[in-house]
N, C-alpha and C. Protein backbone atom coordinates (compact mmCIF):
# COMPACT_ATOMS: atom_id res chain seq x y z
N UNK A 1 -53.38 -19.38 -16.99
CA UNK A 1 -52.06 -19.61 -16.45
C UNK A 1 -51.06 -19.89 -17.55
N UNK A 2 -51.62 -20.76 -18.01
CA UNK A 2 -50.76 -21.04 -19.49
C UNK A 2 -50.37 -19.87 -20.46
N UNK A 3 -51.14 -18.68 -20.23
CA UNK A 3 -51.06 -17.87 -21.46
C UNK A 3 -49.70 -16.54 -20.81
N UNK A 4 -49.41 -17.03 -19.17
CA UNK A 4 -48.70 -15.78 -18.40
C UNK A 4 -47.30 -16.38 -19.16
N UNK A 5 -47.06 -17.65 -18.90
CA UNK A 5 -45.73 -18.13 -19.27
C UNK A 5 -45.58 -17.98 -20.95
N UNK A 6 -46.22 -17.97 -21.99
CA UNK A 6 -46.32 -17.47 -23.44
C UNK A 6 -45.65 -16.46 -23.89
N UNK A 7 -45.91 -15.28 -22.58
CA UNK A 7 -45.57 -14.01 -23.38
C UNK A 7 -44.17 -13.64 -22.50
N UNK A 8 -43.68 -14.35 -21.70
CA UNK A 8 -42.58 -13.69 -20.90
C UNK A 8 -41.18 -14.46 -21.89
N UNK A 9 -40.24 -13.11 -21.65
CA UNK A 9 -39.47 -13.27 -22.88
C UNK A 9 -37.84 -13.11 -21.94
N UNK A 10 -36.99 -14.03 -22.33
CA UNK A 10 -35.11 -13.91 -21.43
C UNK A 10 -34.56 -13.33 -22.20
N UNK A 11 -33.85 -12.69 -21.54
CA UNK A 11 -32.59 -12.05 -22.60
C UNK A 11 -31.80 -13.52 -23.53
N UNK A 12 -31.48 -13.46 -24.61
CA UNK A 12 -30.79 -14.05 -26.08
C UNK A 12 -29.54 -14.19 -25.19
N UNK A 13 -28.30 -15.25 -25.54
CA UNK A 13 -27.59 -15.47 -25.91
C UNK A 13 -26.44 -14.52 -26.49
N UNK A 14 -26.96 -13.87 -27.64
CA UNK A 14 -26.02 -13.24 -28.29
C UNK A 14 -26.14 -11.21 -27.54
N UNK A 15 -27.75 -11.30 -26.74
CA UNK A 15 -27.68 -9.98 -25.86
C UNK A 15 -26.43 -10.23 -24.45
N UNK A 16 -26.63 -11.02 -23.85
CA UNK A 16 -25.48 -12.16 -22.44
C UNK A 16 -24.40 -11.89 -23.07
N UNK A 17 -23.47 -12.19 -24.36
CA UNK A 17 -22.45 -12.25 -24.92
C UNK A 17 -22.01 -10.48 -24.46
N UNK A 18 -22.55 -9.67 -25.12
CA UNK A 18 -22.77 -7.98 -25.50
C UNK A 18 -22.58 -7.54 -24.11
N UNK A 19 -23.36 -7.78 -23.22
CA UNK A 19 -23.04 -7.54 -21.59
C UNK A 19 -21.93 -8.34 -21.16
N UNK A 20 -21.63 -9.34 -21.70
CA UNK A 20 -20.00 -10.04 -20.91
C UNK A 20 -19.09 -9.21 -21.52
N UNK A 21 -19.22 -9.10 -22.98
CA UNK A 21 -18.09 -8.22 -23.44
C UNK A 21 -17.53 -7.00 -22.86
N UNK A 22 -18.84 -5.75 -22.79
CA UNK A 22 -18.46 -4.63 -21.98
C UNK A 22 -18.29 -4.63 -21.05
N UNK A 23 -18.56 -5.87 -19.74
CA UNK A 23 -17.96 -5.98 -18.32
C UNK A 23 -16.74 -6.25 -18.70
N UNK A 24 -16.18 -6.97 -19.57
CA UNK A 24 -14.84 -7.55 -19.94
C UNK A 24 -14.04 -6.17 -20.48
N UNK A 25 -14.40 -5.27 -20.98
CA UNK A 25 -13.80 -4.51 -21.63
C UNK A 25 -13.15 -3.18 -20.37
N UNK A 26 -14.40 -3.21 -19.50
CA UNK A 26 -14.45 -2.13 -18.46
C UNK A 26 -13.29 -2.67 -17.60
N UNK A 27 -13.34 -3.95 -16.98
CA UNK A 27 -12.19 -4.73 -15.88
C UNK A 27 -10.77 -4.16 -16.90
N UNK A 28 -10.22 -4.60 -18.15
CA UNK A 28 -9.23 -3.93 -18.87
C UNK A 28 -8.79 -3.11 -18.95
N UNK A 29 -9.76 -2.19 -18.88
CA UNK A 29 -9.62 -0.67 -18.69
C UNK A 29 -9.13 -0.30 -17.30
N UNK A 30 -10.03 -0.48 -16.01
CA UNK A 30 -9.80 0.09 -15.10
C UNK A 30 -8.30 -0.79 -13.93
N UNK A 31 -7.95 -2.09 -14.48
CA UNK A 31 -6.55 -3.31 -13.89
C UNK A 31 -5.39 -2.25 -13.77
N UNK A 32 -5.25 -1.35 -14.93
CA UNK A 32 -4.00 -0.47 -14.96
C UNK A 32 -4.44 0.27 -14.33
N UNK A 33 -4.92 1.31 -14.10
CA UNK A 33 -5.20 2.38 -13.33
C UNK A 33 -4.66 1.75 -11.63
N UNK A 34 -5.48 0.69 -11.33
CA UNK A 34 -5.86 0.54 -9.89
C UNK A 34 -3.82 -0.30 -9.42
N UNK A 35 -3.47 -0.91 -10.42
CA UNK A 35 -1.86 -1.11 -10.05
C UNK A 35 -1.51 0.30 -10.19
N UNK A 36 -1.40 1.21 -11.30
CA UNK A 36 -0.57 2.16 -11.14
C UNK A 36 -0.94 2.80 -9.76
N UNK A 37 -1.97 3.08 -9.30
CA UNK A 37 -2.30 3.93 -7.95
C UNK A 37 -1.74 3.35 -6.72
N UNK A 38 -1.50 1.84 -6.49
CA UNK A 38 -1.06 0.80 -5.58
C UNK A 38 0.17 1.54 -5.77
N UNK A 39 0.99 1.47 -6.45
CA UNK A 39 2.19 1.92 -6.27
C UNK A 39 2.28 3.33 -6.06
N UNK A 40 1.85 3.79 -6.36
CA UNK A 40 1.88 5.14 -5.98
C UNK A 40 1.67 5.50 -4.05
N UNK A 41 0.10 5.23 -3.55
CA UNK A 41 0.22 4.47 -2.47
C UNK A 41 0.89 3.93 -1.73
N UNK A 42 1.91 3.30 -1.89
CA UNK A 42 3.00 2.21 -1.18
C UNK A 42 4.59 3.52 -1.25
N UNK A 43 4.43 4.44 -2.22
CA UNK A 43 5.26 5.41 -2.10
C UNK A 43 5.05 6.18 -1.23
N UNK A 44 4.06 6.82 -0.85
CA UNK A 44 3.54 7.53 -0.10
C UNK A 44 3.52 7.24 1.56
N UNK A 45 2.98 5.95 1.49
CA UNK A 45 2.94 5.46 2.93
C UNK A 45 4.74 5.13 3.68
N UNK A 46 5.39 4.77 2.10
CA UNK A 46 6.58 4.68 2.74
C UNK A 46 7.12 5.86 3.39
N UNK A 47 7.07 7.14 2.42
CA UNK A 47 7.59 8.52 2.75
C UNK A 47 6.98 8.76 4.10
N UNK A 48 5.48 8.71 4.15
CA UNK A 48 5.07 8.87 5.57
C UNK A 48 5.63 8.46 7.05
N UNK A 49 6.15 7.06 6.26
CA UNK A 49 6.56 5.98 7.76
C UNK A 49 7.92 6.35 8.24
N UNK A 50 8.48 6.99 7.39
CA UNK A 50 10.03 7.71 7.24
C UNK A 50 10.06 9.34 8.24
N UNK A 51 9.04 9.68 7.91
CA UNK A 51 8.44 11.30 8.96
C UNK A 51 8.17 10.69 9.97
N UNK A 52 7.29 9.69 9.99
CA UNK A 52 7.43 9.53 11.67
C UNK A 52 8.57 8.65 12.18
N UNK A 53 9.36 7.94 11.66
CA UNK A 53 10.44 7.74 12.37
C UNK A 53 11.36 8.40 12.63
N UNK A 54 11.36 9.45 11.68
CA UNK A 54 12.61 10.80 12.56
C UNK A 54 11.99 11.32 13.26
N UNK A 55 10.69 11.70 13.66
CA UNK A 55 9.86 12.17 14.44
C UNK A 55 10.50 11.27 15.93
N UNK A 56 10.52 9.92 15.52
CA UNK A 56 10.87 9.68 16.65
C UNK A 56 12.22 9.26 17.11
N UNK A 57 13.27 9.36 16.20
CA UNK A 57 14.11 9.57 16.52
C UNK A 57 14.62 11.18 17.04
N UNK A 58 13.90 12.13 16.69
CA UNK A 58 14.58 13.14 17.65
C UNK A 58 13.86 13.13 18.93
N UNK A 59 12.85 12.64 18.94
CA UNK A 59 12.07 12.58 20.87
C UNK A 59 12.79 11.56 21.25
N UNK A 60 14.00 10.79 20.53
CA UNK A 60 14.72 9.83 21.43
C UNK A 60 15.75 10.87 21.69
N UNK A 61 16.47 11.61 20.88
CA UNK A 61 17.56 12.32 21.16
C UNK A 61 17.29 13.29 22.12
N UNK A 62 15.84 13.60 22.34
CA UNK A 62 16.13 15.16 23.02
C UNK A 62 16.08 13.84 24.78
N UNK A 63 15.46 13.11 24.90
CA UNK A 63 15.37 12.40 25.72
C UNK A 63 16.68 11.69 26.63
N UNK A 64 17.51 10.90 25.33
CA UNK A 64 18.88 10.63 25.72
C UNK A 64 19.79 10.75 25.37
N UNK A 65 19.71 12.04 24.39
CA UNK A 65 20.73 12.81 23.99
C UNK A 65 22.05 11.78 23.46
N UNK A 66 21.21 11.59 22.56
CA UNK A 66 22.43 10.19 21.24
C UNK A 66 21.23 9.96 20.35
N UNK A 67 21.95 9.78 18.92
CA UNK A 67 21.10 8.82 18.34
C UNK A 67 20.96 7.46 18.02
N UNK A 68 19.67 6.92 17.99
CA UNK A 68 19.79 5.75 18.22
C UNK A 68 19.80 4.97 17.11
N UNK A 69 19.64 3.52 17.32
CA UNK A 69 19.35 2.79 16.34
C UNK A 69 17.99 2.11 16.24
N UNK A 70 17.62 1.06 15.16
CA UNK A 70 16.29 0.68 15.08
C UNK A 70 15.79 0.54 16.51
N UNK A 71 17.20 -1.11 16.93
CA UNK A 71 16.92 -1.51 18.01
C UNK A 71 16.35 -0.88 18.77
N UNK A 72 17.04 -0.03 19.16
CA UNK A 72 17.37 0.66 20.75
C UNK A 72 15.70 1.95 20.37
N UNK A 73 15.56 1.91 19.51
CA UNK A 73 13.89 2.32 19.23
C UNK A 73 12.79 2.06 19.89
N UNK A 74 13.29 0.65 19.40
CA UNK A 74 12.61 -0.48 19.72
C UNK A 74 12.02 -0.98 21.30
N UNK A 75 13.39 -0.84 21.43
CA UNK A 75 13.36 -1.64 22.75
C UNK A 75 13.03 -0.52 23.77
N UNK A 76 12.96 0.81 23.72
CA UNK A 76 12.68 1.73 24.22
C UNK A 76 11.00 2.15 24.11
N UNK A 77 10.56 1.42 23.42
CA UNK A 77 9.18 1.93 23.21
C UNK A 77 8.49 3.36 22.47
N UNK A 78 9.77 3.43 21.81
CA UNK A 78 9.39 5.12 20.64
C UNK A 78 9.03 4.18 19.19
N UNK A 79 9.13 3.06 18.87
CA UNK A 79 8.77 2.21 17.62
C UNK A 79 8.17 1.06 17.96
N UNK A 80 7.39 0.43 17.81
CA UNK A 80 6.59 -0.45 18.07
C UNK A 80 7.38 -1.87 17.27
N UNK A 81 8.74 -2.06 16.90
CA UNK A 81 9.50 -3.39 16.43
C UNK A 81 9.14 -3.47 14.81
N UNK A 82 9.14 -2.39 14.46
CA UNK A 82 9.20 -2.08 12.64
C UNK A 82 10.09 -1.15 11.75
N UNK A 83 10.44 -2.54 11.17
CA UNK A 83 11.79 -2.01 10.29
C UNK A 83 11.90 -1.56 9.30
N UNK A 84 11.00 -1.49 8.96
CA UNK A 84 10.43 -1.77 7.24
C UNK A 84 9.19 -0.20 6.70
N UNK A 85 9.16 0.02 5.92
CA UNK A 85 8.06 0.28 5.13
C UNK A 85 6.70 -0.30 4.94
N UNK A 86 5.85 0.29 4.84
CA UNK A 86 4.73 -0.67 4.37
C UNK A 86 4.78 -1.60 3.37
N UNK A 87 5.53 -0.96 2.04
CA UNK A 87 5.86 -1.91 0.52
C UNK A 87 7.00 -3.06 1.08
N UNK A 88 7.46 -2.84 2.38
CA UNK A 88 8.54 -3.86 2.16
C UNK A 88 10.44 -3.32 2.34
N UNK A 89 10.12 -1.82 1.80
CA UNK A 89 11.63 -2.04 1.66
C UNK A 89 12.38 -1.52 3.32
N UNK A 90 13.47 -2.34 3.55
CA UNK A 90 14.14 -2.02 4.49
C UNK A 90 15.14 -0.32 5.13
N UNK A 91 14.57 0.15 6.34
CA UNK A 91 14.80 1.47 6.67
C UNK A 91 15.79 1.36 7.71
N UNK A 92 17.19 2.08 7.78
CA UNK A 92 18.25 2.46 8.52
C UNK A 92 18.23 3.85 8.90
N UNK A 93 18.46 3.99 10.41
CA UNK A 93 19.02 5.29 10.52
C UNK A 93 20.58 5.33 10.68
N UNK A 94 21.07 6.70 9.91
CA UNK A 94 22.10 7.31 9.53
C UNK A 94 22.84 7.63 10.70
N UNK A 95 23.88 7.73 10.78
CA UNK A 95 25.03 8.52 12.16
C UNK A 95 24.29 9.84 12.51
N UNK A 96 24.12 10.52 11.58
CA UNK A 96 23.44 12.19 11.45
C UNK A 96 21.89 12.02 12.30
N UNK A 97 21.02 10.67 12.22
CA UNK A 97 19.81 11.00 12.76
C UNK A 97 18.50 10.49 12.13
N UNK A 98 19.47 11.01 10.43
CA UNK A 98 18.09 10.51 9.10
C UNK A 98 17.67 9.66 9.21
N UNK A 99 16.36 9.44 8.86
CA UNK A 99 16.12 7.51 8.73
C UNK A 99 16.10 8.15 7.10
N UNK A 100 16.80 6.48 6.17
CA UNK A 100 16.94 6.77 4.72
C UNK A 100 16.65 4.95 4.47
N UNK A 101 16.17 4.74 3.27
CA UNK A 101 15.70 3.37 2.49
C UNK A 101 16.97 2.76 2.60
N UNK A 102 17.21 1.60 2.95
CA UNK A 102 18.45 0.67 3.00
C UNK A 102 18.58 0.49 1.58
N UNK A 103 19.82 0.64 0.79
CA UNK A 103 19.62 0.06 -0.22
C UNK A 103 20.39 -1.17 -0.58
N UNK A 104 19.56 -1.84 -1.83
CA UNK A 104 19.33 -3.56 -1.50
C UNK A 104 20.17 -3.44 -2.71
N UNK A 105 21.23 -5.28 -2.96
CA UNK A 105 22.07 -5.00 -3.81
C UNK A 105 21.70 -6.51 -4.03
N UNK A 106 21.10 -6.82 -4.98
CA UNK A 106 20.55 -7.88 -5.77
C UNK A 106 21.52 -8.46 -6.86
């Protein structure tokens, strides 16, 4: 019994260091990638959320022949009470129909 525990051998110290490093090196590497793609993402979903709200702003128009506003979207049951984008930024529709990004004046 004594002689099983003799020969069994742990990884060193300075091998543990060598494996923290290259996990450390890999997380560095891949932090930028995975923000740059988030944003990219959050562009996309916005553009998307923008198609379907003119989508549903013209099944409001052919319906009651006007265009509407968020509200009246809203309260009609063609938008489910969302104003926004996925990222956040705030969406208006135009006199013409468009839905376009509100823009914010900081």
């Amino acid at each position: 019994m004594k002689k099983i525990w003799m020969n069994q051998r742990g990884f060193t110290l300075v091998e543990m260091m060598i494996v923290l490093l290259i996990i450390s090196i890999l997380i560095l590497i891949s932090i930028p990638n995975v923000t740059k793609h988030s944003a990219n993402i959050d562009k996309k979903g916005c553009e998307a959320f923008i198609k379907m709200v003119e989508g549903q702003v013209e099944a409001y128009k052919i319906e009651n022949k006007k265009v509407p506003t968020l509200t009246e979207l809203s309260e009609s049951d063609f938008l489910k009470g969302v104003d926004s984008c996925p990222n956040g930024d705030e969406i208006e529709i135009a006199t013409d129909g468009s839905v376009v990004v509100k823009e914010t004046t900081e």
